[in-house]
Protein backbone atom coordinates (compact mmCIF):
# COMPACT_ATOMS: atom_id res chain seq x y z
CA UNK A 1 -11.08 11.66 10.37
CA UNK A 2 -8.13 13.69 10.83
CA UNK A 3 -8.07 16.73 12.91
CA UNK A 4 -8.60 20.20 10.29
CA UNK A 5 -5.70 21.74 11.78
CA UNK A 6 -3.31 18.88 10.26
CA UNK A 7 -4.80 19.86 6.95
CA UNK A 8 -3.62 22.43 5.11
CA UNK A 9 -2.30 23.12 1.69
CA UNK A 10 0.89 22.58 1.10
CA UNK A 11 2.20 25.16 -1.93
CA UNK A 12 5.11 24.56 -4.65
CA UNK A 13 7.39 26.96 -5.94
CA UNK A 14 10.73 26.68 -7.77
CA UNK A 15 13.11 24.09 -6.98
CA UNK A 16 10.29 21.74 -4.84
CA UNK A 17 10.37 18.32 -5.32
CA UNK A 18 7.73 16.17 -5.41
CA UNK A 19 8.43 12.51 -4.43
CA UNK A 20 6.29 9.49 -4.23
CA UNK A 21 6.79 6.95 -1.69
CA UNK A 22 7.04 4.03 -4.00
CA UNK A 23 9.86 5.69 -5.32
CA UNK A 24 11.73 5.56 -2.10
CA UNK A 25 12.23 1.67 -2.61
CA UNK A 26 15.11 -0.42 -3.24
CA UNK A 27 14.20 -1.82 -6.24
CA UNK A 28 17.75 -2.95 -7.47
CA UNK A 29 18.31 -4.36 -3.97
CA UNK A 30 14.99 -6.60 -5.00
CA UNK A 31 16.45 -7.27 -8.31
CA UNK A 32 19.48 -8.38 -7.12
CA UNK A 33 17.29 -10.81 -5.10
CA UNK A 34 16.29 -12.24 -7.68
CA UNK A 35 12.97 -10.11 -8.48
CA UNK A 36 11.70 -9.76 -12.19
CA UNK A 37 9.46 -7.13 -13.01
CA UNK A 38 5.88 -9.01 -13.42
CA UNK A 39 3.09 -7.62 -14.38
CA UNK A 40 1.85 -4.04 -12.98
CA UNK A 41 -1.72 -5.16 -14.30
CA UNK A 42 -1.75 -7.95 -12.04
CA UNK A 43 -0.71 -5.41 -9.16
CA UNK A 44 -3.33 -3.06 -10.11
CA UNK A 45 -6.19 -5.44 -10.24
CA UNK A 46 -5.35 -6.60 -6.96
CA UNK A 47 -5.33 -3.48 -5.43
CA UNK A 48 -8.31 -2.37 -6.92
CA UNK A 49 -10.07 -5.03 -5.94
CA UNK A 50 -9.02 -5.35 -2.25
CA UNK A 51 -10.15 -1.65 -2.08
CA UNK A 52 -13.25 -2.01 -3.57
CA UNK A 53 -13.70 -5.58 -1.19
CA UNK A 54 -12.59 -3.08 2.06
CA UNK A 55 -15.47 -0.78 0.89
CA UNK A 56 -18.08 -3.27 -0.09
CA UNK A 57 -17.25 -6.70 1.50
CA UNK A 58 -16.75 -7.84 -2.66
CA UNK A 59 -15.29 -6.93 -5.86
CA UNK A 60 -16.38 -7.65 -9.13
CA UNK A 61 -12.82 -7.86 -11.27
CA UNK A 62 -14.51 -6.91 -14.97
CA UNK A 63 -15.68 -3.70 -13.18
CA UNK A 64 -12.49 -2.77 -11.86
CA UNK A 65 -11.02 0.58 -13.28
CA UNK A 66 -7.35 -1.36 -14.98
CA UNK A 67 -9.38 -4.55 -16.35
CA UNK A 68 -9.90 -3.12 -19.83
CA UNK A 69 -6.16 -2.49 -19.75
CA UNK A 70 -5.43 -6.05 -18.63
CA UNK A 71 -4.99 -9.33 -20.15
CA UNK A 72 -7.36 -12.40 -19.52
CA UNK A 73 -4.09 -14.33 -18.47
CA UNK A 74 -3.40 -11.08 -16.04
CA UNK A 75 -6.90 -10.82 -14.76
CA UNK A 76 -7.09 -14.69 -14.19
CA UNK A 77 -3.70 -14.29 -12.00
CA UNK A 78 -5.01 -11.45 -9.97
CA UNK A 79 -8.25 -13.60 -9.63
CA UNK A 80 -6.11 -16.70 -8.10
CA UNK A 81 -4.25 -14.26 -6.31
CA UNK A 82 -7.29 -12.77 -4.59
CA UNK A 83 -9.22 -15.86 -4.11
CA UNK A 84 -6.43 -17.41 -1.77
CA UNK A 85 -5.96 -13.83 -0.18
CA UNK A 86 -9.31 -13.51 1.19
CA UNK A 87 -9.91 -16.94 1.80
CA UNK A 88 -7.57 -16.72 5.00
CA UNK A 89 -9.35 -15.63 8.32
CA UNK A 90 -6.96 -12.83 9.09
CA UNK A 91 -6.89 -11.14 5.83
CA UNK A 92 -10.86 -11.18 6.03
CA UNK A 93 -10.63 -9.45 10.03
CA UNK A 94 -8.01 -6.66 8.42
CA UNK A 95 -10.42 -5.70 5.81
CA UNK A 96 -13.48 -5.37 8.46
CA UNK A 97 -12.05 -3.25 10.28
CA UNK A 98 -13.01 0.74 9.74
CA UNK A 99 -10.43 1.94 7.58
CA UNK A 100 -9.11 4.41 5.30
CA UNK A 101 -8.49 2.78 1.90
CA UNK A 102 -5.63 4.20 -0.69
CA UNK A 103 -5.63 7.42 1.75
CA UNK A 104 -4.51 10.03 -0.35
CA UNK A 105 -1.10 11.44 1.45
CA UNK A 106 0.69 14.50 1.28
CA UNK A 107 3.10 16.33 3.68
CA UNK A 108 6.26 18.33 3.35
CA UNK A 109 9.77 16.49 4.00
CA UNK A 110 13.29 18.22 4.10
CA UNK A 111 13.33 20.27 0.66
CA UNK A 112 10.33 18.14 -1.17
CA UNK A 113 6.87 17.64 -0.76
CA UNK A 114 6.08 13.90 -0.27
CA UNK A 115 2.64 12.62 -1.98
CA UNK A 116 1.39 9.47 -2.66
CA UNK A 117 -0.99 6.76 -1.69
CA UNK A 118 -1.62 4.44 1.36
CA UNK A 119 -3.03 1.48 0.47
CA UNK A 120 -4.53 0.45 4.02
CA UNK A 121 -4.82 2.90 7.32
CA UNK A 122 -6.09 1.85 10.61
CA UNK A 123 -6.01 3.95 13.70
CA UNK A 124 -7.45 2.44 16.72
CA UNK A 125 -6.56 3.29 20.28
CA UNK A 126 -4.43 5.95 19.24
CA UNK A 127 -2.38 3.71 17.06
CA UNK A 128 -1.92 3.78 13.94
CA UNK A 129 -1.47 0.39 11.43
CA UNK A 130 0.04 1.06 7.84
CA UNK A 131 -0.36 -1.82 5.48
CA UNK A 132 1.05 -1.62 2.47
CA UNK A 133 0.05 -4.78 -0.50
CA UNK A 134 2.88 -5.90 -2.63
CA UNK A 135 2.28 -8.43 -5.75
CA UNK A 136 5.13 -10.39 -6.87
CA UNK A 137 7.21 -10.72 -3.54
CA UNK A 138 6.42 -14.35 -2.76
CA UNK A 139 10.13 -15.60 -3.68
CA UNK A 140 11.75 -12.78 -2.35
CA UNK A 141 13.53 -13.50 1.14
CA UNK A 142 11.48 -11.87 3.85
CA UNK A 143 14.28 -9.63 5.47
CA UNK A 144 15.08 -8.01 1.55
CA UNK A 145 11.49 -7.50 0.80
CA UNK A 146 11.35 -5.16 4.41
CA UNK A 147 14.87 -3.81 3.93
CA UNK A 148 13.81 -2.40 0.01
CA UNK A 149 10.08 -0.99 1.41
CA UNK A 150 11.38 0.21 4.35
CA UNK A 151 11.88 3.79 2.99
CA UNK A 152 8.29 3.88 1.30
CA UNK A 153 6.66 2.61 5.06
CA UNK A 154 8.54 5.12 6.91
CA UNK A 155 7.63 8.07 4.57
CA UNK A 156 3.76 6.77 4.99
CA UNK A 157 4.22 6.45 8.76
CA UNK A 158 5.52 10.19 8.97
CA UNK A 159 2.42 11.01 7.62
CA UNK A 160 0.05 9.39 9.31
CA UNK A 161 1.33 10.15 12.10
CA UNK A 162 1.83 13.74 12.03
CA UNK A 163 -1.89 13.44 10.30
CA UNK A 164 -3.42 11.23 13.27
CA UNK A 165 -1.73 12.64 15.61
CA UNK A 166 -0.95 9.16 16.89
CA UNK A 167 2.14 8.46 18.77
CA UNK A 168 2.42 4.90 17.59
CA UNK A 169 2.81 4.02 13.82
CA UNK A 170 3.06 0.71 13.44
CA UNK A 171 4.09 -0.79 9.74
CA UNK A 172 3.80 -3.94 7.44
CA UNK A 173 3.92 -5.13 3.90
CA UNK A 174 1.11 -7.70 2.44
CA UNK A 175 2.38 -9.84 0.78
CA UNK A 176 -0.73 -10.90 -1.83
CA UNK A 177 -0.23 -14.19 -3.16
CA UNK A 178 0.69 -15.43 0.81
CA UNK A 179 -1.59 -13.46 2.90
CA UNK A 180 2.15 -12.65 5.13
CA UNK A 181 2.39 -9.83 6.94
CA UNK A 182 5.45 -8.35 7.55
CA UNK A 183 6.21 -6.17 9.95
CA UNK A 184 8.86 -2.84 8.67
C-alpha cells in the first residue's frame, strides 16, 4: 500500500483539466501504421478478464461486466485471445505476483489533473513495474506501438512513482494476442 501522506485529494476549480492517460497516445501515428480500430469489446473482455484471473487465478467470460454488451463473435475472439495469453509460462509468473490490478490513478500535472487507470502495478524491491495490455497491436511494428504509448506509460510512471515512492519505474506494453512485452 502506498504511504497516506502521498494521498490526498486533489481539488478542481475553473480552468482544470482533467486528462486521461489513454488519451496521451499517438493514435494517428498507429493509424498511419496501418492500425484499424477493432473492436473495444474485445479489449474490454480481455481486460476484464485478466483482472479478474490476477485476483482469482480464473475468469469466467459470461460473468464479466462488458459481456452482455459484446458479441458472441467478440467474446469468442477475446476467448482465443486469452487462452493463448495465459497459456505462456511468463504471462502466468506476471499475474502471480502480488499486484495492484487497474490501480485507480490520480495526480496533478502542469495545469491539469491526470486520472486514469493502470492496468498492472508491481513494486518489489523498491521498483516499480507498469504493465500496460493492448488488444489489436499484433501487426503493428514494435518500435511504433512504444513510440504512440509512450506518453500514456510515462504519465502512469509519474504516478506511481511519486505514489510508491520508488526511485525506479520501469515500463512495458502487453501485447495480448502475443504474450510480448515491450519495454517503453
Amino acid at each position: 500500500m502506498p504511504p497516506r501522506e502521498h494521498i490526498a485529494p486533489l481539488p478542481d476549480g475553473p480552468g482544470t483539466r482533467f486528462i486521461s492517460p489513454s488519451s496521451l497516445a499517438d493514435h494517428a501515428l498507429l493509424k498511419n501504421a496501418g492500425h484499424a480500430e477493432g473492436s473495444a469489446a474485445v479489449g474490454r473482455l480481455v481486460h476484464e478478464a485478466l483482472e479478474s484471473y490476477g485476483k482469482t487465478g480464473g475468469y469466467n467470460i459470461g460473468a464479466l461486466p462488458s459481456f452482455a454488451r459484446s458479441s458472441a463473435k467478440e467474446a469468442a475472439e477475446a476467448e482465443k485471445i486469452l487462452a493463448n495469453l495465459l497459456s505462456m509460462p511468463h504471462i502466468k509468473e506476471l499475474f502471480s505476483a502480488p499486484a495492484y490490478r487497474e490501480l485507480p490513478l490520480l495526480f496533478r500535472a502542469g495545469g491539469g489533473i491526470i486520472y486514469g487507470f493502470a492496468d498492472l502495478v508491481i513494486v518489489e524491491d523498491g521498483v516499480a513495474r507498469v504493465i500496460d495490455f493492448k488488444t489489436g497491436m499484433a501487426n503493428i511494428p514494435e518500435d511504433i506501438c512504444v513510440r504512440a504509448y509512450r506518453p500514456q506509460l510515462e504519465a502512469y510512471a509519474k504516478a506511481v512513482g511519486a505514489v510508491f515512492g520508488t526511485g525506479v519505474v520501469k515500463k512495458y506494453i502487453l501485447i495480448a494476442e502475443t504474450g510480448k512485452l515491450l519495454p517503453v
